[in-house]
C-alpha atoms as a PDB file:
ATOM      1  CA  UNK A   1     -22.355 -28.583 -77.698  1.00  0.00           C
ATOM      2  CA  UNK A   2     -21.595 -31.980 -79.877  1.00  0.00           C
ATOM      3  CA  UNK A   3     -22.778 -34.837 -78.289  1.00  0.00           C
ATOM      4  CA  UNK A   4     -20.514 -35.877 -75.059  1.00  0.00           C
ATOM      5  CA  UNK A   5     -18.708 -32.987 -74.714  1.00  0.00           C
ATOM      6  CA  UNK A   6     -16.984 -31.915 -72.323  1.00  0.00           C
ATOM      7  CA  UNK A   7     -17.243 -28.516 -70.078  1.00  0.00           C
ATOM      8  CA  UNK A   8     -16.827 -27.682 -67.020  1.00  0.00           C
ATOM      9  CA  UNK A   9     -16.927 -31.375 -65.997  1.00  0.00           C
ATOM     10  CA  UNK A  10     -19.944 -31.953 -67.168  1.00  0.00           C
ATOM     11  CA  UNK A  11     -21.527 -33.640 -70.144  1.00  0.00           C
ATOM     12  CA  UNK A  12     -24.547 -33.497 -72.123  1.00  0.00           C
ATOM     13  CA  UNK A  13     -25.797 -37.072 -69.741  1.00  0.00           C
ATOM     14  CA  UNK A  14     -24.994 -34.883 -66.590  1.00  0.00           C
ATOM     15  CA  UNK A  15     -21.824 -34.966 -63.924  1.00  0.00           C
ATOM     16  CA  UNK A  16     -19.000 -36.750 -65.183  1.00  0.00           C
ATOM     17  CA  UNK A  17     -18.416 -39.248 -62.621  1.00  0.00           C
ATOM     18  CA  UNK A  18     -15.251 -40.418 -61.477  1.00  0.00           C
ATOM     19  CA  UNK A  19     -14.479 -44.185 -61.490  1.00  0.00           C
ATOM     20  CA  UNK A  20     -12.180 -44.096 -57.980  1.00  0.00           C
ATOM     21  CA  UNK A  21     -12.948 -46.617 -55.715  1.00  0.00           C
ATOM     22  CA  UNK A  22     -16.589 -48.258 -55.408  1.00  0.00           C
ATOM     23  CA  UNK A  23     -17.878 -46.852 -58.335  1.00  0.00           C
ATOM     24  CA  UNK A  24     -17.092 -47.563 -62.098  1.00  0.00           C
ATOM     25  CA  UNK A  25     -17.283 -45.188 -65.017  1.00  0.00           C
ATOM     26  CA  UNK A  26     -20.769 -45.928 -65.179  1.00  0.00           C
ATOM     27  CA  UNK A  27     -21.893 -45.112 -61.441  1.00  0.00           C
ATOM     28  CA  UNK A  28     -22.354 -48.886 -61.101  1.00  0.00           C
ATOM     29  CA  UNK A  29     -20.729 -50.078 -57.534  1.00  0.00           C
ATOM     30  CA  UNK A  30     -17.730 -51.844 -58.273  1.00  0.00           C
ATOM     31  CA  UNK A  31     -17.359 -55.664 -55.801  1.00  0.00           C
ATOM     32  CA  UNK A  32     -15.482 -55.441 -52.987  1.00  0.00           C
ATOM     33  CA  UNK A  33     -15.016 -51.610 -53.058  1.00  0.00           C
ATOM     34  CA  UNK A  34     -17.934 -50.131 -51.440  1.00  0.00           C
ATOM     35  CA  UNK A  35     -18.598 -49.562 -47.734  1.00  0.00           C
ATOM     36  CA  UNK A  36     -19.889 -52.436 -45.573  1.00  0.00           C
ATOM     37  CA  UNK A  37     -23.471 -52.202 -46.047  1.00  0.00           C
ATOM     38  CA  UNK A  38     -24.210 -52.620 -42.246  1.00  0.00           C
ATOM     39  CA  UNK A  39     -23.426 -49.333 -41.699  1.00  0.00           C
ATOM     40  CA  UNK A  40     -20.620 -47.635 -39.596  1.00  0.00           C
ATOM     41  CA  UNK A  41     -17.977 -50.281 -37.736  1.00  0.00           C
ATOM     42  CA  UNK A  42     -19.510 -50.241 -33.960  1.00  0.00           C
ATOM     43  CA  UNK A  43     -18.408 -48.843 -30.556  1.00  0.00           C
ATOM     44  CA  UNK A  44     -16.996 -52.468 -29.957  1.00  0.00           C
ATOM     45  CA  UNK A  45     -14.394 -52.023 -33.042  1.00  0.00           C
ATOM     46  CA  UNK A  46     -10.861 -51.243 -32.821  1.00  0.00           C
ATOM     47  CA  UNK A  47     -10.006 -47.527 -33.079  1.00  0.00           C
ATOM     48  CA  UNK A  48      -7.203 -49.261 -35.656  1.00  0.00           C
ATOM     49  CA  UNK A  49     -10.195 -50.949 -37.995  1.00  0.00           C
ATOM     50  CA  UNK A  50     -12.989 -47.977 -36.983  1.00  0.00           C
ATOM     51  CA  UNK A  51     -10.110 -45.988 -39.217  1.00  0.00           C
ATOM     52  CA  UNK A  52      -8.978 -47.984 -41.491  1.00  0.00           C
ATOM     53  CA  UNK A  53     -12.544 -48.689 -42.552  1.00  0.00           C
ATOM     54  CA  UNK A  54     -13.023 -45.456 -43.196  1.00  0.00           C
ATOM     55  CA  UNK A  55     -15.100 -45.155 -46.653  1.00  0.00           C
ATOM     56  CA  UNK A  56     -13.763 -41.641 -47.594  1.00  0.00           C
ATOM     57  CA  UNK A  57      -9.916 -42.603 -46.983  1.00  0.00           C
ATOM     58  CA  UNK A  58     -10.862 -46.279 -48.596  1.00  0.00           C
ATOM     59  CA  UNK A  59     -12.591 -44.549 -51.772  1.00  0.00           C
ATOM     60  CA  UNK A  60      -8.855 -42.093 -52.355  1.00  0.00           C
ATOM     61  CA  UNK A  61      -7.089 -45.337 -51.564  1.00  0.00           C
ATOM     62  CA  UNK A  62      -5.685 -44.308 -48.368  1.00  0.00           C
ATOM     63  CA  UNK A  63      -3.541 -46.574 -46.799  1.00  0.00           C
ATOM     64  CA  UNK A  64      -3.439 -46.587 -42.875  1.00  0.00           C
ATOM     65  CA  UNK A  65       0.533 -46.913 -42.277  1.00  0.00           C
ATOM     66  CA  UNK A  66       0.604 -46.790 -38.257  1.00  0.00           C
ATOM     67  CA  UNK A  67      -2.050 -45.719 -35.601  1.00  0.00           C
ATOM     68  CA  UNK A  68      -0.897 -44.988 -32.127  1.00  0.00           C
ATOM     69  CA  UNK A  69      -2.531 -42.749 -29.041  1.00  0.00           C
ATOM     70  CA  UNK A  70      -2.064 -39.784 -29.941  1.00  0.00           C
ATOM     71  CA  UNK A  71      -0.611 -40.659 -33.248  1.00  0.00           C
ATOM     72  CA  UNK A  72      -1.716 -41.606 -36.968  1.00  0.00           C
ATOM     73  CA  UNK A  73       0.396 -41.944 -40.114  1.00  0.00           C
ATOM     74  CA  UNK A  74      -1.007 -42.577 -43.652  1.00  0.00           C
ATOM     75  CA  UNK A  75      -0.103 -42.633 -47.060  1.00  0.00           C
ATOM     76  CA  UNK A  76      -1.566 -41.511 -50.355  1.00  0.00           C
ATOM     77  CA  UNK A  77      -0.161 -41.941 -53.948  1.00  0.00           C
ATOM     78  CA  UNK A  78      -1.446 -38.739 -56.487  1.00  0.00           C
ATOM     79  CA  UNK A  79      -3.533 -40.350 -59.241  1.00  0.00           C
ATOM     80  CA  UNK A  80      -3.884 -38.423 -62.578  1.00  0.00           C
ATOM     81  CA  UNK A  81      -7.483 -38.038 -61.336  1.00  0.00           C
ATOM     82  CA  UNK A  82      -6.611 -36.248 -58.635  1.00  0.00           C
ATOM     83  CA  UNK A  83      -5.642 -33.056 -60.532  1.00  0.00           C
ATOM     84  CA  UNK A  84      -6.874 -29.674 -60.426  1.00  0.00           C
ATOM     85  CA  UNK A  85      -7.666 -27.010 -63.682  1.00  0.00           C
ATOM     86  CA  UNK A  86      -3.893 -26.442 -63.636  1.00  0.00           C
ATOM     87  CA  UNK A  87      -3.288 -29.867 -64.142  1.00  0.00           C
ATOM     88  CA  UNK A  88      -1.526 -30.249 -60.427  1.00  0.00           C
ATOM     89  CA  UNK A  89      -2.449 -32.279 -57.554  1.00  0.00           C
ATOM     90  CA  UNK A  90      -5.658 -30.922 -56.107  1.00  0.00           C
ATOM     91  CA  UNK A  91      -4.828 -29.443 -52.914  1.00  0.00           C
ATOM     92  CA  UNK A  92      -8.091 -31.004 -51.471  1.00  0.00           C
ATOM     93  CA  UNK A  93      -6.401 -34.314 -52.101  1.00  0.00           C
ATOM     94  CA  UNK A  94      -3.318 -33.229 -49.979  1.00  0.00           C
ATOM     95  CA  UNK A  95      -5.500 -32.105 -47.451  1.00  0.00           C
ATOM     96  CA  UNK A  96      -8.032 -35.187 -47.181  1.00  0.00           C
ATOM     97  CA  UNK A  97      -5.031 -37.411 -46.370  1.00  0.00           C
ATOM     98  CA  UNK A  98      -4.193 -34.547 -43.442  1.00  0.00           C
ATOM     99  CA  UNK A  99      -7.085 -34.914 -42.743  1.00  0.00           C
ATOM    100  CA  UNK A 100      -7.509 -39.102 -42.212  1.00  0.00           C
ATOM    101  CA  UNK A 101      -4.222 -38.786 -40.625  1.00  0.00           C
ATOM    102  CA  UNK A 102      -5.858 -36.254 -37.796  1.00  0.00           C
ATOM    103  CA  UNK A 103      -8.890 -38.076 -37.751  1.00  0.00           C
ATOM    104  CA  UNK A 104      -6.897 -41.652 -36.993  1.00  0.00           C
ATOM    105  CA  UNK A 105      -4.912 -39.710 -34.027  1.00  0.00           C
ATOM    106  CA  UNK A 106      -7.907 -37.405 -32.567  1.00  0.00           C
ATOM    107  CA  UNK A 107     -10.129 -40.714 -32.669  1.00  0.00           C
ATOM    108  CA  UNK A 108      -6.879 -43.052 -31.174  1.00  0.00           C
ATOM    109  CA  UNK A 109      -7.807 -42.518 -27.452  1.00  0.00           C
ATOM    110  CA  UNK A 110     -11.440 -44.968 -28.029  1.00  0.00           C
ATOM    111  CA  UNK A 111     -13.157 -41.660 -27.679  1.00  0.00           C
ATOM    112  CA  UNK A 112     -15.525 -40.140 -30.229  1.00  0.00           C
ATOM    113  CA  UNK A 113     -13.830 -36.870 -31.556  1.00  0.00           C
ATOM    114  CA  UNK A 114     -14.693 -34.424 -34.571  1.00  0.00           C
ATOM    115  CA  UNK A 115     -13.071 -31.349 -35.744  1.00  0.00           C
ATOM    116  CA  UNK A 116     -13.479 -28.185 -34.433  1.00  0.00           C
ATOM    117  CA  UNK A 117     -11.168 -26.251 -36.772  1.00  0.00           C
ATOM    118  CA  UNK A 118      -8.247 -27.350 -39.704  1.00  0.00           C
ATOM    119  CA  UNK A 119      -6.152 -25.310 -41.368  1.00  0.00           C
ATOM    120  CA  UNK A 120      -3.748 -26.018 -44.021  1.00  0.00           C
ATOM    121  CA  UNK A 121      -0.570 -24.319 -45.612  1.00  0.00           C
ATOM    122  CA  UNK A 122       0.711 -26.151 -48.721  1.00  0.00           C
ATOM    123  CA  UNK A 123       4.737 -25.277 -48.832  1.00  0.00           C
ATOM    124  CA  UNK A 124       5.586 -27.377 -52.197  1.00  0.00           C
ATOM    125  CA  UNK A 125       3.218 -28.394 -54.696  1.00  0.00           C
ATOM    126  CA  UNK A 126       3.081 -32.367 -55.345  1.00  0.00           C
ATOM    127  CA  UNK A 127       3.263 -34.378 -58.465  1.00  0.00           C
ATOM    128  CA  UNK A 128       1.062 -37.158 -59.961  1.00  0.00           C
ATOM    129  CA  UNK A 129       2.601 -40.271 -59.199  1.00  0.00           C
ATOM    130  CA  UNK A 130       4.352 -38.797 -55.889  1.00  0.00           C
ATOM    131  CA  UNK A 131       3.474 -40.996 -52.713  1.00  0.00           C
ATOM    132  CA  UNK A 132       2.495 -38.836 -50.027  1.00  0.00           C
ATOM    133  CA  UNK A 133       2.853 -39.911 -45.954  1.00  0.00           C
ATOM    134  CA  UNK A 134       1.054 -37.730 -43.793  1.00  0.00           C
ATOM    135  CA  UNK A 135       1.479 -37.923 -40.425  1.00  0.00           C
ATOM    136  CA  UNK A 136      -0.793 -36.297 -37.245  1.00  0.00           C
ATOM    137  CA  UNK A 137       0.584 -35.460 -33.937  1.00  0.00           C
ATOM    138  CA  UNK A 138      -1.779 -35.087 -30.825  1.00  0.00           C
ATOM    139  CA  UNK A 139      -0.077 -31.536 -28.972  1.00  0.00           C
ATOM    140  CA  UNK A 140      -2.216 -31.589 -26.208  1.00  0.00           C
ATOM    141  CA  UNK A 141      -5.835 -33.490 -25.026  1.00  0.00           C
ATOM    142  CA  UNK A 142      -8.138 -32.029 -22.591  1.00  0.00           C
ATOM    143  CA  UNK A 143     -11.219 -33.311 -21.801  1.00  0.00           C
ATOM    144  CA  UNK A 144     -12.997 -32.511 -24.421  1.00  0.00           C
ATOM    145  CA  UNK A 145     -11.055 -30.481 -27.015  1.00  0.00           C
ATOM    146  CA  UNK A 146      -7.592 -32.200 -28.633  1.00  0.00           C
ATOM    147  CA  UNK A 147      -4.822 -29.651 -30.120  1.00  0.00           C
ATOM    148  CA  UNK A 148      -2.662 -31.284 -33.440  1.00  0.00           C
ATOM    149  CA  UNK A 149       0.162 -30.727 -36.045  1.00  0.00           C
ATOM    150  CA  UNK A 150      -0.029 -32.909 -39.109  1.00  0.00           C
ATOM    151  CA  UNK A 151       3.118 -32.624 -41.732  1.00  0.00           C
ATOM    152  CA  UNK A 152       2.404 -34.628 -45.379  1.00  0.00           C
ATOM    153  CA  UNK A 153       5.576 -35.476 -46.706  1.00  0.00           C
ATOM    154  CA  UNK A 154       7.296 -36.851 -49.749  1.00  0.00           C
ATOM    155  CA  UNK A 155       7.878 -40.431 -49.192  1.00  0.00           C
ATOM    156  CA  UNK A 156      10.514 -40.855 -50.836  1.00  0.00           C
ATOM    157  CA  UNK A 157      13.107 -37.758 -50.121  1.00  0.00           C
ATOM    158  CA  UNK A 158      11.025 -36.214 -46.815  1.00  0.00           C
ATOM    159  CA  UNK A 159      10.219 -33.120 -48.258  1.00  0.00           C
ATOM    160  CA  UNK A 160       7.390 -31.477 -46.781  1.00  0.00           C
ATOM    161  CA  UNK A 161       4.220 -30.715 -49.156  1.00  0.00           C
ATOM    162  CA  UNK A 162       2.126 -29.311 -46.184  1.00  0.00           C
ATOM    163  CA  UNK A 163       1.606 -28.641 -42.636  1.00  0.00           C
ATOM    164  CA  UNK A 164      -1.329 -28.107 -40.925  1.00  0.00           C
ATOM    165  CA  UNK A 165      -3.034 -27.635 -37.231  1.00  0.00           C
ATOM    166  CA  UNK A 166      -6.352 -28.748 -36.292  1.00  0.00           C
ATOM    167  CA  UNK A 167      -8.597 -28.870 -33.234  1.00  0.00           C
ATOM    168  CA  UNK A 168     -10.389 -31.958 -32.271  1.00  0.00           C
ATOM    169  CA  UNK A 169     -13.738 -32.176 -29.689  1.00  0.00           C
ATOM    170  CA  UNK A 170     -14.909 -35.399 -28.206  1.00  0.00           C
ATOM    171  CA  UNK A 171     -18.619 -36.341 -28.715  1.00  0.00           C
ATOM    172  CA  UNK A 172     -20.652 -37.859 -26.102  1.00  0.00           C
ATOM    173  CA  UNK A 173     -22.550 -40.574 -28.913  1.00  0.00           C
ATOM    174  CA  UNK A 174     -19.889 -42.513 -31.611  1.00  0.00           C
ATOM    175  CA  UNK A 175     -21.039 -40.515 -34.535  1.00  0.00           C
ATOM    176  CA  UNK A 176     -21.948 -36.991 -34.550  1.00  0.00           C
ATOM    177  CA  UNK A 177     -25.721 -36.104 -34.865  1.00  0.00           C
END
């Protein structure tokens, strides 16, 4: 193999790492774009800024359109770095903004909750440079378990890239053990 070549995402240094977000080519942490040191926002935070915050969502460059009981939309634009082997959007991309978009709802009541279950059926595939809304849906909350729909859409003509269903359960402590 000649000296930084590629394959299989790797090079002769290692893992090729990926400059999104907090880190830059280098693995260095980029200012301003890493997680608040402190640790996790507290019980006494906002279920709006608890999700927002979020360092996953932060670190795709999720953006946290509306938050509501029950209810959580959020939007995601496909980088180039975001593609798969086939050059498309990575459908884990498509599903990590279902996913924030459940997470915002599920956790919208004040009330610890993690999934149970999420599945995901892509209808379309998406485009680099496509902005994506997804938006989560609470069906029905019991005491403990929380039933969803989440639809991620094309912002721009409503066309649906994927739907998906998911299964929340609250947590007795604020993060899961």
């Amino acid at each position: 193999m000649a000296a930084g070549e590629r394959v299989g995402g790797v090079t002769e240094a290692g893992p090729v790492r990926y400059h999104r977000g907090a880190m830059d080519g280098d693995g260095n942490r980029l200012p301003g774009r890493t997680p608040d040191p402190s640790g996790p926002p507290s019980s006494s935070t906002s279920p709006p800024a608890e999700v927002a915050a979020d360092p996953y969502g932060r670190w795709l460059g999720i953006e946290l359109l509306e938050l509501r009981r029950g209810y959580c939309r959020a939007a995601l634009t496909i980088e180039p770095h975001m593609v798969n082997l086939h050059g498309s959007p990575h459908g884990g991309a498509i599903f990590s903004l279902a996913d924030f978009a459940f997470g915002g709802a599920c956790n919208s009541h004040g009330d610890a909750a993690v999934a149970l279950t999420v599945t995901i059926q892509f209808h379309v595939a998406a485009r680099v440079g496509q902005r994506l809304v997804a938006e989560a849906r609470e069906a029905r909350q019991g005491k403990r378990a929380g039933f969803y729909t989440m639809t991620v859409s094309d912002e721009g003509d409503g066309m649906v890239v994927a739907t998906c269903q998911a299964v929340s359960l609250r947590t007795d402590a604020h993060r899961p053990r």
